[in-house]
PDB file of N, CA and C in Angstrom:
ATOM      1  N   UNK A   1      79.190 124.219 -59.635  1.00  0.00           N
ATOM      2  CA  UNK A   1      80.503 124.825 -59.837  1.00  0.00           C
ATOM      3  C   UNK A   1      80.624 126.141 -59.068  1.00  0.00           C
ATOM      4  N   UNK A   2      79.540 126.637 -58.664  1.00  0.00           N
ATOM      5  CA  UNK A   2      79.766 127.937 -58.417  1.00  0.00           C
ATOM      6  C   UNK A   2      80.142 127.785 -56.793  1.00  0.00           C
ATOM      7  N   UNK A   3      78.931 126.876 -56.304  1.00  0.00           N
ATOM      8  CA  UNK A   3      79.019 126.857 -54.869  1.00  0.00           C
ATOM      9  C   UNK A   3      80.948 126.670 -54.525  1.00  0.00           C
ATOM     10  N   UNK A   4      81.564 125.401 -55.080  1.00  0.00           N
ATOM     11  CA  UNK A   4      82.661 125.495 -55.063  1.00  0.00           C
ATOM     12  C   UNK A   4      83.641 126.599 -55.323  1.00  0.00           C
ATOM     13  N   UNK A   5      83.524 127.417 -55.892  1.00  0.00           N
ATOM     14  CA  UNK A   5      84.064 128.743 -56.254  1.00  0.00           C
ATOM     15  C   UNK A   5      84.129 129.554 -54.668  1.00  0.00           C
ATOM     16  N   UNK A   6      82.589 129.743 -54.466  1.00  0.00           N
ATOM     17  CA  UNK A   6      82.361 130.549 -53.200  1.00  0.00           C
ATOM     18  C   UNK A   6      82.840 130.061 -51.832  1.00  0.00           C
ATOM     19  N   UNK A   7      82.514 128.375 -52.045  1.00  0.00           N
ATOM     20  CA  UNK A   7      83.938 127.812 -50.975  1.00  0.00           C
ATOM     21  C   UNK A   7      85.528 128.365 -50.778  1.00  0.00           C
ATOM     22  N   UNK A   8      85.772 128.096 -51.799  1.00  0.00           N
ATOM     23  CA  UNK A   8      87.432 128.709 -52.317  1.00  0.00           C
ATOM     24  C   UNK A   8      87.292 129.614 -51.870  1.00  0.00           C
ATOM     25  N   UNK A   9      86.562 130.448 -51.973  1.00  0.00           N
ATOM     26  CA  UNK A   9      86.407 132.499 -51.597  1.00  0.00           C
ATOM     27  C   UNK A   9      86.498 132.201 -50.119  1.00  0.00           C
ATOM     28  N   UNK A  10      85.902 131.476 -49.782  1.00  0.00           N
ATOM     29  CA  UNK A  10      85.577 131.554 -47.857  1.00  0.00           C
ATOM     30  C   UNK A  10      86.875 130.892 -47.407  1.00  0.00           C
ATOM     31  N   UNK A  11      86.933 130.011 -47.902  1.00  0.00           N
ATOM     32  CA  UNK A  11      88.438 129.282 -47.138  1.00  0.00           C
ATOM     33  C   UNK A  11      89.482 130.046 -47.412  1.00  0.00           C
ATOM     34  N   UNK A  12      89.521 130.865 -48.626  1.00  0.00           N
ATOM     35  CA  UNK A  12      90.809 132.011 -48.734  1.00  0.00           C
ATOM     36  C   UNK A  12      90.592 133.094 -48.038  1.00  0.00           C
ATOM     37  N   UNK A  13      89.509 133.682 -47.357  1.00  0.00           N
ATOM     38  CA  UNK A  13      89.381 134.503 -46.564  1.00  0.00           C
ATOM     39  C   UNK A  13      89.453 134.329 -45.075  1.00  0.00           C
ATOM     40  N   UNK A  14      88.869 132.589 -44.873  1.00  0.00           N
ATOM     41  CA  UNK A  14      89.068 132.729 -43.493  1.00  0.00           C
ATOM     42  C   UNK A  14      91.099 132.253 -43.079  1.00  0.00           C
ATOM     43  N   UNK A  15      91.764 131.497 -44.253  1.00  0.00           N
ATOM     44  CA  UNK A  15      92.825 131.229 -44.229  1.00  0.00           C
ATOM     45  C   UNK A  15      93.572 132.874 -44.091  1.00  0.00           C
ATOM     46  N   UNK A  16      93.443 133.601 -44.794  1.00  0.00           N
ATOM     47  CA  UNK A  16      93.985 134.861 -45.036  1.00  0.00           C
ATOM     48  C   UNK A  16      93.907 135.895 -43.865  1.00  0.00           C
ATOM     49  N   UNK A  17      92.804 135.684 -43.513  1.00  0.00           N
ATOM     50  CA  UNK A  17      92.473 136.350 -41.973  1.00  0.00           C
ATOM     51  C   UNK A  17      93.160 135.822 -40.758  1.00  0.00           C
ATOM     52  N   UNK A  18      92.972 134.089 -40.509  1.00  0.00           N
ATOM     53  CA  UNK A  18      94.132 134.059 -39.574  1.00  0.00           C
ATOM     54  C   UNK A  18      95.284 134.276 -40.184  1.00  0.00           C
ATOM     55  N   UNK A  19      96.106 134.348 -40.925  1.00  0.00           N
ATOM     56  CA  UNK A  19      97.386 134.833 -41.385  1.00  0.00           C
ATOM     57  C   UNK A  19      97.593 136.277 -40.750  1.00  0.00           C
ATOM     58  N   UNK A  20      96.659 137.129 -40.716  1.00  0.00           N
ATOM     59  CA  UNK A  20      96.692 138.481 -40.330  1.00  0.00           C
ATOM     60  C   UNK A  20      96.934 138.254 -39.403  1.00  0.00           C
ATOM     61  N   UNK A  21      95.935 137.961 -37.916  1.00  0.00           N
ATOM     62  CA  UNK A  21      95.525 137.708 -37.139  1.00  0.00           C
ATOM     63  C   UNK A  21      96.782 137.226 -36.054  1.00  0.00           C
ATOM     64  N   UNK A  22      97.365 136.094 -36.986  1.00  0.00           N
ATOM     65  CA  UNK A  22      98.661 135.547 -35.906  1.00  0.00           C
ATOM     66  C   UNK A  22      99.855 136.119 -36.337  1.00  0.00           C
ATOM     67  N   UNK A  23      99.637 136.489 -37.797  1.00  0.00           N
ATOM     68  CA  UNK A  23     101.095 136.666 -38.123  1.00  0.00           C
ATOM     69  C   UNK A  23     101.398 138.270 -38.188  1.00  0.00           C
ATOM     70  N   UNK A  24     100.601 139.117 -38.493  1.00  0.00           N
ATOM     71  CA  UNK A  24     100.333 140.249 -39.394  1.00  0.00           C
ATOM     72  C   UNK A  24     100.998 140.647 -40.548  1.00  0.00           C
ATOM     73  N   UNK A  25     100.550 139.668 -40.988  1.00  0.00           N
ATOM     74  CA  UNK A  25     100.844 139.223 -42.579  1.00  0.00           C
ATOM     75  C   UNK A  25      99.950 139.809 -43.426  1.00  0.00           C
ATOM     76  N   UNK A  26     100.044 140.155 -44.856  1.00  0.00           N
ATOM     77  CA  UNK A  26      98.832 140.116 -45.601  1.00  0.00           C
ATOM     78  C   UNK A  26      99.300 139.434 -47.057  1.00  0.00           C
ATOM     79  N   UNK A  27      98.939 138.197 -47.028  1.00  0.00           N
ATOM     80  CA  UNK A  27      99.338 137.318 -47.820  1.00  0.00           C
ATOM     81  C   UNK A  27      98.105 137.022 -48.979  1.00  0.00           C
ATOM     82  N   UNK A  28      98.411 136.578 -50.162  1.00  0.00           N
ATOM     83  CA  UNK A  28      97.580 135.964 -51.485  1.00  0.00           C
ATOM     84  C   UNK A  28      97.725 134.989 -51.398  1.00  0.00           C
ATOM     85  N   UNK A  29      96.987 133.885 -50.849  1.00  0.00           N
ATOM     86  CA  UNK A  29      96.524 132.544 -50.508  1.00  0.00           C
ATOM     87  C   UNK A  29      95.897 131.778 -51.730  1.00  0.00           C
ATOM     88  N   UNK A  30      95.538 132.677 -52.444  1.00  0.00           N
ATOM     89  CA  UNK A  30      94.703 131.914 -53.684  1.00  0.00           C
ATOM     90  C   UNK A  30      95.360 130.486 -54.448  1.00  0.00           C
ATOM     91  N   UNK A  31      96.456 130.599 -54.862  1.00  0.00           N
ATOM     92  CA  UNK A  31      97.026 129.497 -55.309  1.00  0.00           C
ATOM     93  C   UNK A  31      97.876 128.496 -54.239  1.00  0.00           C
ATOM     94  N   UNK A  32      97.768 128.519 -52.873  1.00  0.00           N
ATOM     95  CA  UNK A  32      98.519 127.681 -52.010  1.00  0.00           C
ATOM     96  C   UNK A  32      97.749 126.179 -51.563  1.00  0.00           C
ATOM     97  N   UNK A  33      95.931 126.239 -52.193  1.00  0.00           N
ATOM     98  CA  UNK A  33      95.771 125.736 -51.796  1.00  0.00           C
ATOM     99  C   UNK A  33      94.201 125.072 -52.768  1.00  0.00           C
ATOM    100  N   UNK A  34      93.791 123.875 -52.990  1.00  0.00           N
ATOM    101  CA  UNK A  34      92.782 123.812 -54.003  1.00  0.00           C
ATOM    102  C   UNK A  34      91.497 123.112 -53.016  1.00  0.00           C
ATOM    103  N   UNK A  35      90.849 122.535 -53.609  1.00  0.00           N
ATOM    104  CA  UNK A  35      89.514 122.051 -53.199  1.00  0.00           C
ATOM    105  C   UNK A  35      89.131 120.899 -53.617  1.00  0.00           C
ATOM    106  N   UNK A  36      89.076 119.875 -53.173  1.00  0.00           N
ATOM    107  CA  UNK A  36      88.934 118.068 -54.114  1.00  0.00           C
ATOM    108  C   UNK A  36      88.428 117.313 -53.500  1.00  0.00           C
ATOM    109  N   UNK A  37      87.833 116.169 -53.660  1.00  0.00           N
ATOM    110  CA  UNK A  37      87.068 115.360 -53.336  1.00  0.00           C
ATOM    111  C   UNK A  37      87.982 114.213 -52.805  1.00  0.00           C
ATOM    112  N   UNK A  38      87.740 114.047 -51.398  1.00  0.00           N
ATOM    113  CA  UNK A  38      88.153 113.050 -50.781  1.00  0.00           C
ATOM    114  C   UNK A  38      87.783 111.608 -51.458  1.00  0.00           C
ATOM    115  N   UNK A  39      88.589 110.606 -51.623  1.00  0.00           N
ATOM    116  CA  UNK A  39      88.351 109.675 -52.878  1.00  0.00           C
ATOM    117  C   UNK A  39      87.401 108.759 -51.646  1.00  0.00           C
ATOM    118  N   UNK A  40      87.675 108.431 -50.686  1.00  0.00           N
ATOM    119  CA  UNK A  40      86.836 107.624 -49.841  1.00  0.00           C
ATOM    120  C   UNK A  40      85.867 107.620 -48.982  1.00  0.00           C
ATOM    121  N   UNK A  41      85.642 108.705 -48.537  1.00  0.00           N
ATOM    122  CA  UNK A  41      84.887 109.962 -47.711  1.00  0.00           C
ATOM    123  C   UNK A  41      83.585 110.565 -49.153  1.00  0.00           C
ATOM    124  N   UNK A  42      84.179 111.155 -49.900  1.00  0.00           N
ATOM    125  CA  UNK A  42      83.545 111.662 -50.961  1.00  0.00           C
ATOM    126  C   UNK A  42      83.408 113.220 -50.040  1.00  0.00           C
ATOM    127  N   UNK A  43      83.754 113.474 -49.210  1.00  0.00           N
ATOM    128  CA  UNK A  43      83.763 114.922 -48.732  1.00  0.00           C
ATOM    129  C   UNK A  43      84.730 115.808 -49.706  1.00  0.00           C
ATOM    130  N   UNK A  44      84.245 116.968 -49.230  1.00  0.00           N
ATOM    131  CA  UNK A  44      85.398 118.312 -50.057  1.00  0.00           C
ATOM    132  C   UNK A  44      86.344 118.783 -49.260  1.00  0.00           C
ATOM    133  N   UNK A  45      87.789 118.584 -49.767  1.00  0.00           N
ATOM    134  CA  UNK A  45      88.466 118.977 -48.470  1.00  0.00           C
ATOM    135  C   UNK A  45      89.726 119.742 -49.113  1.00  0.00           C
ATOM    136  N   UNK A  46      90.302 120.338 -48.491  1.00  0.00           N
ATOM    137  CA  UNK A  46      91.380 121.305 -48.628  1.00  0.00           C
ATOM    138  C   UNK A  46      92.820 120.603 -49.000  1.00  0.00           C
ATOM    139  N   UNK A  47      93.179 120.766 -49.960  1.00  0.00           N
ATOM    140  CA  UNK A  47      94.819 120.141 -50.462  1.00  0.00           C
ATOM    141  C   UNK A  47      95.312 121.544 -50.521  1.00  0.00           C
ATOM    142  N   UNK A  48      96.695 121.638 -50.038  1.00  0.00           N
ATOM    143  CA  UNK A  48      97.515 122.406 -49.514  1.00  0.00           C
ATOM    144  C   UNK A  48      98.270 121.927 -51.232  1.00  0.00           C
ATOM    145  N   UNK A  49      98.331 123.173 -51.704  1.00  0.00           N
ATOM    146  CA  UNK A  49      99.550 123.106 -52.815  1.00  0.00           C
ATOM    147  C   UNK A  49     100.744 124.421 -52.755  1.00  0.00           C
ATOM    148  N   UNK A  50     101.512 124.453 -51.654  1.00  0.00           N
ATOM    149  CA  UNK A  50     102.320 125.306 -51.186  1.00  0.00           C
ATOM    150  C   UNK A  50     103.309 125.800 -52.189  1.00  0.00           C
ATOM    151  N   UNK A  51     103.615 127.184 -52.807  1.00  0.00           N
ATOM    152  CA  UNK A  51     104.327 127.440 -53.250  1.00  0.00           C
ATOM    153  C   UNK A  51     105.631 127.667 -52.749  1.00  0.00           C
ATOM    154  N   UNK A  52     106.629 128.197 -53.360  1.00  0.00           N
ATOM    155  CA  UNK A  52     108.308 128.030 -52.503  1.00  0.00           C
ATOM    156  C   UNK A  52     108.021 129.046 -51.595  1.00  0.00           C
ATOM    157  N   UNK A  53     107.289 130.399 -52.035  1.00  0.00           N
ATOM    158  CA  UNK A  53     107.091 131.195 -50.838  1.00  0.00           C
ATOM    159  C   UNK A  53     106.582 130.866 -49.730  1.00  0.00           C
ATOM    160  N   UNK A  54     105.868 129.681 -49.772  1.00  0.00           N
ATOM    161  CA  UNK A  54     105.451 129.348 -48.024  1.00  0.00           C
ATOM    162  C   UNK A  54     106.472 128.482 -47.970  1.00  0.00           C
ATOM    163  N   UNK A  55     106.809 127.494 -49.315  1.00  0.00           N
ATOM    164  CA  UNK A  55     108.054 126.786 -48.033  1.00  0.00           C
ATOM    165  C   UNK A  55     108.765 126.827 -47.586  1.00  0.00           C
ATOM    166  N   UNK A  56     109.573 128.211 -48.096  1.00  0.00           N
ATOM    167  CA  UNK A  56     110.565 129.030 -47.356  1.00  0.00           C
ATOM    168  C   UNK A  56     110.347 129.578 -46.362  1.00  0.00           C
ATOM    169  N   UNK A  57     109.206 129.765 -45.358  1.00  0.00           N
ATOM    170  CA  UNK A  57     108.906 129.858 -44.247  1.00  0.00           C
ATOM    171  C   UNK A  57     107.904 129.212 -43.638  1.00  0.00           C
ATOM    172  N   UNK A  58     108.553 128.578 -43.058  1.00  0.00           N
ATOM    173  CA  UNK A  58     108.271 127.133 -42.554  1.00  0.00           C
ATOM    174  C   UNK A  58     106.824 127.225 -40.993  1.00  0.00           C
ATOM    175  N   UNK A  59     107.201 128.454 -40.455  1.00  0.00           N
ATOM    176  CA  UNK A  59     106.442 128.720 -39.572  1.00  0.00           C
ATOM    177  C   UNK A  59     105.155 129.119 -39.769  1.00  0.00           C
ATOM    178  N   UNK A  60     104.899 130.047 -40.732  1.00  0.00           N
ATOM    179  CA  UNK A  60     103.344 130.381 -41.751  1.00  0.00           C
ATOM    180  C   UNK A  60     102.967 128.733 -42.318  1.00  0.00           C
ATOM    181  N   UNK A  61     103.888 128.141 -42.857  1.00  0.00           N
ATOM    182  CA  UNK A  61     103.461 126.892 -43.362  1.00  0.00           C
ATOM    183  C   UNK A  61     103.101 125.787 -42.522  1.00  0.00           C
ATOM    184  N   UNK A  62     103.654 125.706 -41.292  1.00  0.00           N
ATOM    185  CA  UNK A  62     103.421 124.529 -40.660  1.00  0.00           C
ATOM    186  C   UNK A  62     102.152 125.376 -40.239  1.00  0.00           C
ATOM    187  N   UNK A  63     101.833 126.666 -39.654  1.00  0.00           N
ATOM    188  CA  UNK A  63     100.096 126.955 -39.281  1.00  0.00           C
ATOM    189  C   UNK A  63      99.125 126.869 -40.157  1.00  0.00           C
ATOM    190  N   UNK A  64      99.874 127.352 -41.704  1.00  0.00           N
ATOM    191  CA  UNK A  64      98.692 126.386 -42.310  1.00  0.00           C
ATOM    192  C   UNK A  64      98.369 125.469 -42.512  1.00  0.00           C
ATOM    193  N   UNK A  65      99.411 124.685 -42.147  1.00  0.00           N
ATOM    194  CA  UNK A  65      98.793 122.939 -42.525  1.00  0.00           C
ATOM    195  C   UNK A  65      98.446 122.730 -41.243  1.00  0.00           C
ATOM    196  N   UNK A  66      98.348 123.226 -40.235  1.00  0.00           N
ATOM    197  CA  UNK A  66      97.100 122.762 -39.264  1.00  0.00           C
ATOM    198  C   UNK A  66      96.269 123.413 -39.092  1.00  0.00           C
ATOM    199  N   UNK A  67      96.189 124.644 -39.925  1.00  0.00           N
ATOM    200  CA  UNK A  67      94.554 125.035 -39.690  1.00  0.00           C
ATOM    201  C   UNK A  67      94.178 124.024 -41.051  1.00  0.00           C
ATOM    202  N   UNK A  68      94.596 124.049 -41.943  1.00  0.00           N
ATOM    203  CA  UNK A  68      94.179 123.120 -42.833  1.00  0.00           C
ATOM    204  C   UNK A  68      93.571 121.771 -42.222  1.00  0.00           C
ATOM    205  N   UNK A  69      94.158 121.184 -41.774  1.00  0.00           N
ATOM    206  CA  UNK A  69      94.111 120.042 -40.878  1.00  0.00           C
ATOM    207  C   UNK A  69      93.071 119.994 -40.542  1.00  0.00           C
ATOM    208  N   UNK A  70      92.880 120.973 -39.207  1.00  0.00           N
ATOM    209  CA  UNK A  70      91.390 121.230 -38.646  1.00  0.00           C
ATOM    210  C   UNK A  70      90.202 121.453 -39.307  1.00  0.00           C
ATOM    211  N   UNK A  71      90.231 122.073 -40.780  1.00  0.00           N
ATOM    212  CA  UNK A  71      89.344 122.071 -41.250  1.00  0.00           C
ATOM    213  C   UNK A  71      88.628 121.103 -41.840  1.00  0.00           C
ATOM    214  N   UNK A  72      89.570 120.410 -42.621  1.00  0.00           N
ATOM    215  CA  UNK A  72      89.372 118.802 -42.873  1.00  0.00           C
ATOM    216  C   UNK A  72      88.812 118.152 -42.317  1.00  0.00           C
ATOM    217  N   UNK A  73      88.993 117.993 -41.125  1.00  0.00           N
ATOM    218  CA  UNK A  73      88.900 116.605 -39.990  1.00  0.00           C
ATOM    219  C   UNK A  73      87.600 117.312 -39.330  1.00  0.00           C
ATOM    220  N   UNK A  74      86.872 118.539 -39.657  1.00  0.00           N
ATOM    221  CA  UNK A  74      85.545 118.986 -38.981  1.00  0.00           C
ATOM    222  C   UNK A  74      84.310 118.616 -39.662  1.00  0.00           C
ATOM    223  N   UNK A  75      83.646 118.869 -39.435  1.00  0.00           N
ATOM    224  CA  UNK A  75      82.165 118.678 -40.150  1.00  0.00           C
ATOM    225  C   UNK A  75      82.256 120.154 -41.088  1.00  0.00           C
ATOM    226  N   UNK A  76      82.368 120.115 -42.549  1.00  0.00           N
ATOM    227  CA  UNK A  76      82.631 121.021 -43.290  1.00  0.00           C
ATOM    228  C   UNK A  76      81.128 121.837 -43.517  1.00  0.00           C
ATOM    229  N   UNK A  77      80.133 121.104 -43.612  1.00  0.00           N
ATOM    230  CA  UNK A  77      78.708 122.138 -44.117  1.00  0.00           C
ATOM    231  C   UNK A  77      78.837 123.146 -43.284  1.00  0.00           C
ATOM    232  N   UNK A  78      79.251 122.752 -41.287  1.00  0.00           N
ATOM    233  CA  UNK A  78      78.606 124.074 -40.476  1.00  0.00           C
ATOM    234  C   UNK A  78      80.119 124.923 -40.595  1.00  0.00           C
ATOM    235  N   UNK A  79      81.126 124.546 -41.240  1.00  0.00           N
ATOM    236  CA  UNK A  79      82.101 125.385 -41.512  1.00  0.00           C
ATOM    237  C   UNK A  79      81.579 126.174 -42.170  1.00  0.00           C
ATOM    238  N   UNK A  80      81.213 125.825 -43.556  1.00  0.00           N
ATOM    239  CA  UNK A  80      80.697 126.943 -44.308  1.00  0.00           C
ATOM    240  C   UNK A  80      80.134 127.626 -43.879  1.00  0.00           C
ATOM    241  N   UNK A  81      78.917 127.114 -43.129  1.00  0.00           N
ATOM    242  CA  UNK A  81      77.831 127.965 -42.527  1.00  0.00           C
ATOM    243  C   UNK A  81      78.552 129.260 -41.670  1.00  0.00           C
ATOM    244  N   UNK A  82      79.309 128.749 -40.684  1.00  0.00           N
ATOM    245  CA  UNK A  82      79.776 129.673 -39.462  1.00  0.00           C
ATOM    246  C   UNK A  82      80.035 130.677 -40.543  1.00  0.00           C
ATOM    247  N   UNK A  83      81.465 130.458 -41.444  1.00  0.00           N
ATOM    248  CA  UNK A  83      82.623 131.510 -42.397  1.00  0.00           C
ATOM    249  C   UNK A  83      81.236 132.460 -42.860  1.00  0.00           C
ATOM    250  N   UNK A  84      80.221 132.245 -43.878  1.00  0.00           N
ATOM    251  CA  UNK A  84      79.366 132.578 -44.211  1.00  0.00           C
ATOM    252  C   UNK A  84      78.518 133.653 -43.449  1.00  0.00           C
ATOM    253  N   UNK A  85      78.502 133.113 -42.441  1.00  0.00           N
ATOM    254  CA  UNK A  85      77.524 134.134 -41.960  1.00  0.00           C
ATOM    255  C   UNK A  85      78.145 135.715 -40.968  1.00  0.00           C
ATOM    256  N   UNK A  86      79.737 135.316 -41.212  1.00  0.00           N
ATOM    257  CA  UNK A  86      80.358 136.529 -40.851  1.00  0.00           C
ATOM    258  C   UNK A  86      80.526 137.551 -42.161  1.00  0.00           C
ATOM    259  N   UNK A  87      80.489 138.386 -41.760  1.00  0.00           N
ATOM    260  CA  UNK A  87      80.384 139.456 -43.138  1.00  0.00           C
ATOM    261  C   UNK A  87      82.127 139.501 -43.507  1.00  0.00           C
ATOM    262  N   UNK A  88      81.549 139.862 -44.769  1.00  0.00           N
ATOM    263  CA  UNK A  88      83.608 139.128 -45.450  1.00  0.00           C
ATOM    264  C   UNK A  88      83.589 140.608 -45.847  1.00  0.00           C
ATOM    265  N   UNK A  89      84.718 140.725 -45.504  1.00  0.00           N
ATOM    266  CA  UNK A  89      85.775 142.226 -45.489  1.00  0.00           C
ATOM    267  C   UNK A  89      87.037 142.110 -45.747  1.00  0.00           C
ATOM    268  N   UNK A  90      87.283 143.152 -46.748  1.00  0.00           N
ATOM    269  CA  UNK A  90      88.754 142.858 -47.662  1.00  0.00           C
ATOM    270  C   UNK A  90      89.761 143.289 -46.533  1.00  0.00           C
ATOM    271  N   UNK A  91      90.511 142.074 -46.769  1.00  0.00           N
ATOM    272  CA  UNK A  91      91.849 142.077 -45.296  1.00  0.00           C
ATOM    273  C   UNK A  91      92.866 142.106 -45.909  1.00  0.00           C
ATOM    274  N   UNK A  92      93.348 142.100 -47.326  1.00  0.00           N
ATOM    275  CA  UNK A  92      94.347 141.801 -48.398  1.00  0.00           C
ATOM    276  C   UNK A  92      94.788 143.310 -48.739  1.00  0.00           C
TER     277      UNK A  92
END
């Protein structure tokens, strides 16, 4: 349970960071998006649960659903690994 927790932490930080990054935004990502088990795959992958505030802007939303995308469709362990081994710094 925990490891999953610390996932969530990394994917909301590295999601939150490009948000900065392209948008210069500083957005609370925490609830836009959960963590679940691909039913056929059995991988862990990112479900986008967008609140009205992203869907009212459509342009933050469509970049997250393709960085989302990309993350999905990668080999997730060396994701972790890479996010992980950058030192995490409050961008919020």
């Amino acid at each position: 349970m925990e490891s999953i927790k610390q996932t969530k932490e990394v994917v909301e930080y590295y999601l939150t960071l490009s948000i900065k990054q392209q948008f210069n935004l500083d957005l609370d990502l925490k609830d836009e998006f959960i963590l679940t088990e691909n039913l056929v795959s059995k991988k862990l992958i990112i479900a986008p649960t967008f609140s009205e505030k992203m869907l009212n802007n459509p342009e933050i939303k469509e970049f997250l659903h393709a960085l989302i995308s990309d993350i999905n469709n990668e080999d997730q362990p060396n994701i972790v690994v890479k996010l992980e081994s950058e030192p995490i710094r409050n961008v919020v």
